[in-house]
Every structure is written in C-alpha cells, then in structure tokens.
N, C-alpha and C. Protein backbone atom coordinates (compact mmCIF):
# COMPACT_ATOMS: atom_id res chain seq x y z
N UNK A 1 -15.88 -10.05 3.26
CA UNK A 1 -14.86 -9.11 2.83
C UNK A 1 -14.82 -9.13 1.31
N UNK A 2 -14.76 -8.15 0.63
CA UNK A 2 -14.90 -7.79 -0.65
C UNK A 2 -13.52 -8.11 -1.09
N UNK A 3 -13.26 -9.36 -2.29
CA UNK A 3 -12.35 -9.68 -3.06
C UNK A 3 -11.79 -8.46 -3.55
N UNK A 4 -10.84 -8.09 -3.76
CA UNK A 4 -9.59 -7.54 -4.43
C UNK A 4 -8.13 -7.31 -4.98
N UNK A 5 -8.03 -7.58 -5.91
CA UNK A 5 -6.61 -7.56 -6.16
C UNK A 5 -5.83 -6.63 -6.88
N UNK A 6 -4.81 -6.22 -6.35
CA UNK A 6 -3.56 -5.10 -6.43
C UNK A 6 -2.72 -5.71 -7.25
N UNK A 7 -2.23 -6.20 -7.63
CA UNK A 7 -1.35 -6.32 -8.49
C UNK A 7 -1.74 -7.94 -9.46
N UNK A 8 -1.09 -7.86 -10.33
CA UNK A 8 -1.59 -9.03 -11.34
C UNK A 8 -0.82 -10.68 -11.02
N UNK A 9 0.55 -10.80 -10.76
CA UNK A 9 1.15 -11.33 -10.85
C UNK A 9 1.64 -11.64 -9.17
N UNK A 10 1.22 -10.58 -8.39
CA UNK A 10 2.24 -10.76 -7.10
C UNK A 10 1.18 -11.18 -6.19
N UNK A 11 1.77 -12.08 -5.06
CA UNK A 11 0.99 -12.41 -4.17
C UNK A 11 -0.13 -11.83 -2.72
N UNK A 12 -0.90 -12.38 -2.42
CA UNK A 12 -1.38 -11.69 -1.01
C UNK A 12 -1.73 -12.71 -0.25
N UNK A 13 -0.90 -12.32 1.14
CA UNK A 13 -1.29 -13.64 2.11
C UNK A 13 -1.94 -12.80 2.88
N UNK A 14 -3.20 -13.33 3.52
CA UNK A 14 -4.13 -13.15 4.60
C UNK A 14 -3.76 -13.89 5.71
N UNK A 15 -4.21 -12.89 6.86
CA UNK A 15 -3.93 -13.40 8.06
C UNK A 15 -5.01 -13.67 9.26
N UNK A 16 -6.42 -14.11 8.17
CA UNK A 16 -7.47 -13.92 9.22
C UNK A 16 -7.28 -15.09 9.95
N UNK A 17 -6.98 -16.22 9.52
CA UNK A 17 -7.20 -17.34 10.28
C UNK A 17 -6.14 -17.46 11.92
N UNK A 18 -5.42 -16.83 11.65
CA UNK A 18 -3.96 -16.71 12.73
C UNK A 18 -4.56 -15.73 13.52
N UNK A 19 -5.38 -14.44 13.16
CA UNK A 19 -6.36 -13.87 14.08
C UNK A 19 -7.45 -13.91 14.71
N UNK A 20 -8.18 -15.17 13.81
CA UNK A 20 -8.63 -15.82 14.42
C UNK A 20 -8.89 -16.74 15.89
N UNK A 21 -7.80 -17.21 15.59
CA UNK A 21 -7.47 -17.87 16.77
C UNK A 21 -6.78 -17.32 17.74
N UNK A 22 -6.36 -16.10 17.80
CA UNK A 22 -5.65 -15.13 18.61
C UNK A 22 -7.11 -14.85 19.76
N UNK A 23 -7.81 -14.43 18.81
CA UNK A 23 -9.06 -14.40 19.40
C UNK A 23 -9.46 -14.95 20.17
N UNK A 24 -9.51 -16.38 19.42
CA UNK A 24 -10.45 -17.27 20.36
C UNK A 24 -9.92 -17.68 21.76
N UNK A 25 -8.06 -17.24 21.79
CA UNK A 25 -7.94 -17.71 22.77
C UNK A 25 -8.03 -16.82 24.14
N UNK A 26 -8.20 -15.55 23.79
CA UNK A 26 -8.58 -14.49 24.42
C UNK A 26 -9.78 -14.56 24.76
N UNK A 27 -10.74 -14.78 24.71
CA UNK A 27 -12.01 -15.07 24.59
C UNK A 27 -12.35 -16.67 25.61
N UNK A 28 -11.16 -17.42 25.60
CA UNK A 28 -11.23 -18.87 26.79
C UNK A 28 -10.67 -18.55 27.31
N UNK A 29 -9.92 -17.06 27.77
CA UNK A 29 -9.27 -16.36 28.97
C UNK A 29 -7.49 -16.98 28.97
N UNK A 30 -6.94 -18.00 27.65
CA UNK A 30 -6.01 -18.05 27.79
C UNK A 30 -4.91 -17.05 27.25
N UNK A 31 -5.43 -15.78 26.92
CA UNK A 31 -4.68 -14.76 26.82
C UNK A 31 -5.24 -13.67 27.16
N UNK A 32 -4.26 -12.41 28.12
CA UNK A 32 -5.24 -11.38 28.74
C UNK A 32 -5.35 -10.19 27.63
N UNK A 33 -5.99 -8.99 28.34
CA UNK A 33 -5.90 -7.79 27.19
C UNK A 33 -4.25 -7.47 27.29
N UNK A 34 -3.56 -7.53 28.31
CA UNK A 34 -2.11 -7.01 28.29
C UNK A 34 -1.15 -7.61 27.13
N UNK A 35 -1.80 -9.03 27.43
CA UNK A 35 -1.19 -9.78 25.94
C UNK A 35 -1.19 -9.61 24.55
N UNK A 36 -2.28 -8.62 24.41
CA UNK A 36 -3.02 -8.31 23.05
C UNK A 36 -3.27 -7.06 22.36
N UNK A 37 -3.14 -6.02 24.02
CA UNK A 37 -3.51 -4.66 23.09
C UNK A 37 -2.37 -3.81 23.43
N UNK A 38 -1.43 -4.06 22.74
CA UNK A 38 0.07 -3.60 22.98
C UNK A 38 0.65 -2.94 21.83
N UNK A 39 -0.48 -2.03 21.10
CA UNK A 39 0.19 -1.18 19.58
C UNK A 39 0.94 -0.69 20.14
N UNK A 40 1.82 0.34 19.23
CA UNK A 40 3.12 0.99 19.44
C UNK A 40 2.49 2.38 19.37
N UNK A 41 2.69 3.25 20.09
CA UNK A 41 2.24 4.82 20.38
C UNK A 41 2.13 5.45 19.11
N UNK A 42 3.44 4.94 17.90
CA UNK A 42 3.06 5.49 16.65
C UNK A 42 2.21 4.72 15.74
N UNK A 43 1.89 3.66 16.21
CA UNK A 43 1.04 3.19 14.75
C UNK A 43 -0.61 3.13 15.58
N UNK A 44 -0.81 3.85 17.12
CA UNK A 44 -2.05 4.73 17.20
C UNK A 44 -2.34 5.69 17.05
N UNK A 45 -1.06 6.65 16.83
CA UNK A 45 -1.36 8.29 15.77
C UNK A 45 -1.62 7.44 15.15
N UNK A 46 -1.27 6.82 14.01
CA UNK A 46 -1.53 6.45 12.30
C UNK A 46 -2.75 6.05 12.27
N UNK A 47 -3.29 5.14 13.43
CA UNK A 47 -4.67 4.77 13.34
C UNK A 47 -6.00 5.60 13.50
N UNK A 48 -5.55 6.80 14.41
CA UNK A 48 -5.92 7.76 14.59
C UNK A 48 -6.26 8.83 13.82
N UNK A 49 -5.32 9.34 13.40
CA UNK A 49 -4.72 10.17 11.63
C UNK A 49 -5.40 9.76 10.59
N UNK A 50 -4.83 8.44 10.26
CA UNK A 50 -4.91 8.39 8.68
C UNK A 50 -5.28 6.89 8.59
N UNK A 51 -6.13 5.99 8.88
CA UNK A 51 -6.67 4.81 9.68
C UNK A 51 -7.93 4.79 8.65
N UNK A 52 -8.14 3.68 8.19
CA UNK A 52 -9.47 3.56 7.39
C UNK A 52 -10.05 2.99 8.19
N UNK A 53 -11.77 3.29 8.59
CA UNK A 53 -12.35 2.90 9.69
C UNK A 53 -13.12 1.69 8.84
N UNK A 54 -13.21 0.56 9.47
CA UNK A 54 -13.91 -0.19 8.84
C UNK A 54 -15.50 -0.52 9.52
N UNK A 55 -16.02 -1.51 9.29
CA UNK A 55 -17.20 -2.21 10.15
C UNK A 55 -17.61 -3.08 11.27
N UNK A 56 -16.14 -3.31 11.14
CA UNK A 56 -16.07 -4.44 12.20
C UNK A 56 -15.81 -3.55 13.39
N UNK A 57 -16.34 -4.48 14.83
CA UNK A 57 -16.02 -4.24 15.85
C UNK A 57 -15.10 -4.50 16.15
N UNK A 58 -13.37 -3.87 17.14
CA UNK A 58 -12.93 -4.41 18.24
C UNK A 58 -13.15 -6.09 18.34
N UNK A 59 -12.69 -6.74 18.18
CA UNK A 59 -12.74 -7.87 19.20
C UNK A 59 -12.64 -8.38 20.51
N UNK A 60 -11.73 -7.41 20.83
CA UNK A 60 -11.26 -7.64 22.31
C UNK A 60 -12.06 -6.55 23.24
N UNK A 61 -11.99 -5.56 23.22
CA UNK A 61 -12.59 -4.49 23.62
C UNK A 61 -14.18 -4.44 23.70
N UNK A 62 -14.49 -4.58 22.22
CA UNK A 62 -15.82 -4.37 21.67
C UNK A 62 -16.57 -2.95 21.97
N UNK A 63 -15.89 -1.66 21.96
CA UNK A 63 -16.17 -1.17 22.32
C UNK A 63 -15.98 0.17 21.09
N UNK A 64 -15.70 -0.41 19.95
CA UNK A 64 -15.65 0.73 18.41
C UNK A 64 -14.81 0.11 17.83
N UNK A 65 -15.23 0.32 16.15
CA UNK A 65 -14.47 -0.02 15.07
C UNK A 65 -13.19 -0.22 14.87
N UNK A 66 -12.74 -0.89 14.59
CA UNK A 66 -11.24 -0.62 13.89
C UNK A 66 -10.78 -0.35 12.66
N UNK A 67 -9.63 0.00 12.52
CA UNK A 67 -9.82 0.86 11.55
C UNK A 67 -8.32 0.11 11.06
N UNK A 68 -8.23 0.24 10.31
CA UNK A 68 -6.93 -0.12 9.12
C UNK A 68 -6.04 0.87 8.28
N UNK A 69 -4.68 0.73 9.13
CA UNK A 69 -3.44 1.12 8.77
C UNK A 69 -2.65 0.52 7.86
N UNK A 70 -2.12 1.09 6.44
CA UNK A 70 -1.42 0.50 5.43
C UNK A 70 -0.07 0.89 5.71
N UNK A 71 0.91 0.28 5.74
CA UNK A 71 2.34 0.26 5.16
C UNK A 71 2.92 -0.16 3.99
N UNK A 72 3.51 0.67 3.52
CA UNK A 72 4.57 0.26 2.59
C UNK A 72 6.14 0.42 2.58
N UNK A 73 6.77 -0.62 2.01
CA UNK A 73 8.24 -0.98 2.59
C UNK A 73 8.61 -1.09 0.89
N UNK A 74 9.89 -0.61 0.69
CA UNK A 74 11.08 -1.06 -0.67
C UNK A 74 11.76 0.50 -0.68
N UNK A 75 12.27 -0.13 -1.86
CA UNK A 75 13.70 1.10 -2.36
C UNK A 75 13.11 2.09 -2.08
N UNK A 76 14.12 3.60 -1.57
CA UNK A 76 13.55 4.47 -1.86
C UNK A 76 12.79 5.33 -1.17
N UNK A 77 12.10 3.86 0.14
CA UNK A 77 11.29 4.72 1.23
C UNK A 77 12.42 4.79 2.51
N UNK A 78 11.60 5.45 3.39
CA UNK A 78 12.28 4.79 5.09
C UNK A 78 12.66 3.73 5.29
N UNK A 79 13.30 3.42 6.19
CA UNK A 79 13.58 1.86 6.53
C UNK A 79 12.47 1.35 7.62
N UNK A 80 11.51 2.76 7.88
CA UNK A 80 10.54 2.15 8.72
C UNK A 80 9.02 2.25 8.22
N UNK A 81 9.19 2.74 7.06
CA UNK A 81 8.25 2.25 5.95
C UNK A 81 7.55 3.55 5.72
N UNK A 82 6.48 3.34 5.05
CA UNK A 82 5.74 4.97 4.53
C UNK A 82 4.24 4.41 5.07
N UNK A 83 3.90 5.17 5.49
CA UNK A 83 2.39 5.08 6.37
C UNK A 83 1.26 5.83 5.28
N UNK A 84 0.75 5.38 4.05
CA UNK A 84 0.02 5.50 3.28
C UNK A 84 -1.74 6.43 4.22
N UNK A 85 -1.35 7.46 3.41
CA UNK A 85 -2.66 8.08 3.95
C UNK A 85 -3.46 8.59 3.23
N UNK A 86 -3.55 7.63 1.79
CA UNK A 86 -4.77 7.92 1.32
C UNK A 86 -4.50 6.97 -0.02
N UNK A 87 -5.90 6.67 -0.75
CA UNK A 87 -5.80 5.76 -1.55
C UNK A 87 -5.20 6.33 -2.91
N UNK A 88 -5.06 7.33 -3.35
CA UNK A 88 -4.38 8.20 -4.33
C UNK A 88 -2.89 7.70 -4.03
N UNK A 89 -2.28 8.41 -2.41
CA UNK A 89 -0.76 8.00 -2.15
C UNK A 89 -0.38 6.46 -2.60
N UNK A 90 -1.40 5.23 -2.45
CA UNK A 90 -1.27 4.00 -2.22
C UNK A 90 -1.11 3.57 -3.75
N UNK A 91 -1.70 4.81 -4.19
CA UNK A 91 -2.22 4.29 -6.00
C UNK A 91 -0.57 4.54 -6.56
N UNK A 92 -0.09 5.82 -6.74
CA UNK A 92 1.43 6.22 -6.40
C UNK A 92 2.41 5.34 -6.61
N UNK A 93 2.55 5.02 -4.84
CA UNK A 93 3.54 3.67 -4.59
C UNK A 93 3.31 2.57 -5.29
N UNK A 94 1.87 2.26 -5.67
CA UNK A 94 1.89 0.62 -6.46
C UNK A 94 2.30 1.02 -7.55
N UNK A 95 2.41 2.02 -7.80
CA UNK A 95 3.12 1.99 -9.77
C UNK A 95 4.05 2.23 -10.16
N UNK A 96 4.93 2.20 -8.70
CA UNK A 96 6.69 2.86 -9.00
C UNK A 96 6.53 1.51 -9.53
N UNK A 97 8.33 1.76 -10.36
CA UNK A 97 8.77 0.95 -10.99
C UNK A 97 9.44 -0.43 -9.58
N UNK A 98 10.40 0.23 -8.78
CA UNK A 98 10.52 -0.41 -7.71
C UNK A 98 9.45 -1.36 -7.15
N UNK A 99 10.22 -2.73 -6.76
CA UNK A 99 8.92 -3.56 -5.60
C UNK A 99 8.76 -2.75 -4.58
N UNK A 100 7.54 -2.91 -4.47
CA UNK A 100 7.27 -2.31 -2.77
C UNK A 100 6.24 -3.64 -2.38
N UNK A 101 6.16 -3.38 -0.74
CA UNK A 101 5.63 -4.81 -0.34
C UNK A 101 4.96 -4.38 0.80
N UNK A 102 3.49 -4.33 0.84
CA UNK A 102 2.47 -3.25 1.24
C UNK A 102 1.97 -4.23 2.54
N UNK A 103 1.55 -3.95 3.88
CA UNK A 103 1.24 -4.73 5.07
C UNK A 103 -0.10 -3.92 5.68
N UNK A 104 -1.06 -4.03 5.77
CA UNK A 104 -2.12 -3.75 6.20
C UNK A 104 -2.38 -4.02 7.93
N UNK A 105 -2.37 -3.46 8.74
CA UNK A 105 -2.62 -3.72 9.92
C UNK A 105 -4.18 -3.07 10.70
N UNK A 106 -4.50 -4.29 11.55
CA UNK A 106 -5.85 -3.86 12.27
C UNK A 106 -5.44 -3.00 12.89
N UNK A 107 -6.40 -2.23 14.07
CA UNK A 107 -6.07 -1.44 14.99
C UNK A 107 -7.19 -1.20 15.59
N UNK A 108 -7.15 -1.59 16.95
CA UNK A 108 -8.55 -0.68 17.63
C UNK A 108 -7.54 0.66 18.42
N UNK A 109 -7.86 2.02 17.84
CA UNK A 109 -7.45 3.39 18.87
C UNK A 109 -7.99 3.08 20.33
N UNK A 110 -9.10 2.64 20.66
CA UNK A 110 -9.48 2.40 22.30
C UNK A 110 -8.51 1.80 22.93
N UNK A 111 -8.55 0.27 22.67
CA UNK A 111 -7.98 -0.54 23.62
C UNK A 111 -6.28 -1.03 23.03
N UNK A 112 -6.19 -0.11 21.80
CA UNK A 112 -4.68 -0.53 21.34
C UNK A 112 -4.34 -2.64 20.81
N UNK A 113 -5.35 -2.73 20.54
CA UNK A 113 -5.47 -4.20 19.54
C UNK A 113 -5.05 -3.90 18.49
N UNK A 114 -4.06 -4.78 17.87
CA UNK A 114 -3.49 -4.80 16.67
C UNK A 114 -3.00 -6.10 16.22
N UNK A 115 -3.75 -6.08 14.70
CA UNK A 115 -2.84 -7.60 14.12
C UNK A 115 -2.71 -7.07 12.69
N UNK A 116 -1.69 -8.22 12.33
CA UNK A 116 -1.36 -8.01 10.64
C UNK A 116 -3.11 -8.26 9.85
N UNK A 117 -3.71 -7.71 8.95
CA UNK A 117 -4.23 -8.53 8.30
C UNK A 117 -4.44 -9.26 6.75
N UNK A 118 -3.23 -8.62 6.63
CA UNK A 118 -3.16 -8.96 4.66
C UNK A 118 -1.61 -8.56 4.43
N UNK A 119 -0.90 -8.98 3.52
CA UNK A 119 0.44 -8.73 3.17
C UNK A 119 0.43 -8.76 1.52
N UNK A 120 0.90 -7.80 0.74
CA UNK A 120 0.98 -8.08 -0.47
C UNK A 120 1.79 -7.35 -1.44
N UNK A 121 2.64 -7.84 -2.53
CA UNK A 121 3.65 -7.55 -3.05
C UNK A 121 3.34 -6.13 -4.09
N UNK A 122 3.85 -5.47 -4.59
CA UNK A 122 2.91 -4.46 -5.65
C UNK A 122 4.22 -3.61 -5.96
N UNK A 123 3.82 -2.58 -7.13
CA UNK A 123 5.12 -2.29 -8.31
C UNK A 123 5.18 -2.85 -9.43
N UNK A 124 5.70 -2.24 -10.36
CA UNK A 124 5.88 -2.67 -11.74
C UNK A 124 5.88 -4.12 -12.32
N UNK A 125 6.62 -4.67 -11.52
CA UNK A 125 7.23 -5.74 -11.87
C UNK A 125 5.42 -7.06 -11.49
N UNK A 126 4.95 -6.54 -10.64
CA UNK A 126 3.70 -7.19 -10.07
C UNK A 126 2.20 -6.94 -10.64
N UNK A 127 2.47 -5.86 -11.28
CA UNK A 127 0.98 -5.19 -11.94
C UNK A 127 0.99 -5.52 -13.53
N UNK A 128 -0.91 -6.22 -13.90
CA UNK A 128 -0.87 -6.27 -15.26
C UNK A 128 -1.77 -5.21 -15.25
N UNK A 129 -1.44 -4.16 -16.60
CA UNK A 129 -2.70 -3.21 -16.81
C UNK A 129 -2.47 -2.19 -15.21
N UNK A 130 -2.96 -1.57 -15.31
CA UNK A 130 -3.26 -0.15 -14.46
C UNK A 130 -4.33 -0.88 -12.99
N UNK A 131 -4.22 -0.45 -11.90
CA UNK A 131 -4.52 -0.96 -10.68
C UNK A 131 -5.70 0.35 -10.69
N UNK A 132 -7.08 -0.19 -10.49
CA UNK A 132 -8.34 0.65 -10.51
C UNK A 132 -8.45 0.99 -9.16
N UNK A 133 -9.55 2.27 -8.88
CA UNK A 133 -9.86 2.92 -7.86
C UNK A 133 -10.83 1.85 -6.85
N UNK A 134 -11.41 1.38 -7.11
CA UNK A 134 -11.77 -0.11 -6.41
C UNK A 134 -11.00 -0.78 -5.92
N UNK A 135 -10.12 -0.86 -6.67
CA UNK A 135 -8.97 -2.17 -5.77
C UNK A 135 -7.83 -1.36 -4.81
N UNK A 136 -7.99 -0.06 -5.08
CA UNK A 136 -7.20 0.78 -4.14
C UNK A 136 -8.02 0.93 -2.57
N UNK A 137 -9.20 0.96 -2.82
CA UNK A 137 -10.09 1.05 -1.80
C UNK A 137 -9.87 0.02 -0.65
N UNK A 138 -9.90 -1.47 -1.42
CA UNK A 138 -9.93 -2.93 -0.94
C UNK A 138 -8.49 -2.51 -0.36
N UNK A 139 -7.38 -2.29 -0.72
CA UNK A 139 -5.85 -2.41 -0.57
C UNK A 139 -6.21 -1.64 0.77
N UNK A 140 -6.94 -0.18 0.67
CA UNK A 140 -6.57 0.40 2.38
C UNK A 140 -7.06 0.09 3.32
N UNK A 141 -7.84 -0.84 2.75
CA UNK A 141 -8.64 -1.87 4.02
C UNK A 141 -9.82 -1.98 4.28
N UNK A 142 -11.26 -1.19 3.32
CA UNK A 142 -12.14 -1.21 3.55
C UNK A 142 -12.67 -2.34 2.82
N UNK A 143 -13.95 -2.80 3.59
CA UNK A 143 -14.69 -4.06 3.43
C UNK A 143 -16.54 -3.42 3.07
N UNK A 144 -16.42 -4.62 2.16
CA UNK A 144 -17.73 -4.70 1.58
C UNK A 144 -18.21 -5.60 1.29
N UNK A 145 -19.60 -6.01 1.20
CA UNK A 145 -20.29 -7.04 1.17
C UNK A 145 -20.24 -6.85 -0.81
N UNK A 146 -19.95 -8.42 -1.21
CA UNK A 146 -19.86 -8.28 -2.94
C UNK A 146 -19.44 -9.14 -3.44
C-alpha cells in the first residue's frame, strides 16, 4: 500500500491488522459470512456510486474487488457524515478551516463485506502547506505499489 499523508500534524490509525484477523477467523470457519457481510443498504449505494475500486480481492467472497468508501464527519456537515465522491470534494473538506475527521471503509458490493480501514484527522488546524493531488488519491483509498 502506497504511503500517504493528509495532513501534517494530525494523526492516521490503520486498521489492517484488526482485519486481519477478522479474516483469519473466517477463514478457520470461526466466523460465518452472516457474521461478516452485513453493510448497511446505504453504504452499498455509496460503494456502488461513488466507491474507489481498488486491487484487492474480496476476502470473504473472493469473487471482485473492493472498492473504498470515504467519510467525512465535523462542523457543518450531517450528523451522518458526507460521503466524499471524488478526490477534488475530499481536497475541499481537508482545507476547511473546521476539523473534520475522515474514515475510509472497505466494501465488497457482491457479498456486502465491510471494515474500517484507515481513520484520519484533517482541516486547518492539521495541514502543513497545501495537501497534493497524490495524497488525495491515497486518502480515497487507492493503492499502489511505491
């Protein structure tokens, strides 16, 4: 996965390792697909819609890509957040003055698999210098070898 960073000062926690093991335990049959592929009807429009498709397979399924849904949450938006649909919109929100606090989620559209996979703070208060078209890319979830 191609390093990137959104803001200068503010944090990003990853969540591969916790999906990791979500995995694995699905995979020793101690969790079924019912346990696992339980998205919410609206965040498979979103994945559907406006979903950055990445490279990876499904895990559970294995049966097509998943693709990556961004949220953003702070002042100003919904209370159920703004569903970023494009890296321009994402570019936008990171430069209000307001925190906003951006959540990236997997998604397979087939089998409805979903996990968090990155969380990270962004806004004025978090950015040094201007946030480049590269690191907007990385933010909506696409991966690259680099």
């Amino acid at each position: 996965m191609r390093s990137f960073q959104v803001s200068g000062s503010g944090g990003r926690v990853e969540y591969r390792l916790a999906r990791n093991a979500v995995v694995k335990e699905f995979h020793r049959g101690r969790l079924s697909r019912l346990d696992l592929c339980d998205a919410h009807p609206e965040l498979l429009r979103a994945a559907r819609n406006v979903g950055v498709q990445v490279s990876e397979e499904c895990p559970i399924c294995q049966e097509g890509p998943v693709v990556h849904v961004t949220y953003v949450f702070g002042p100003r938006l919904p209370a159920h957040g703004r569903c970023v649909s494009s890296p321009e919109e994402l570019g936008r929100l990171c430069r209000r003055a307001d925190e906003v606090v951006c959540y990236v989620v997997e998604v397979c559209p087939v089998c409805a698999w979903n996990h968090l996979v990155r969380m990270y703070a962004a806004g004025r208060r978090h950015r040094k210098g201007s946030v480049g078209r590269g690191q907007l890319r990385g933010a909506m979830g696409q991966h690259g070898r680099g």
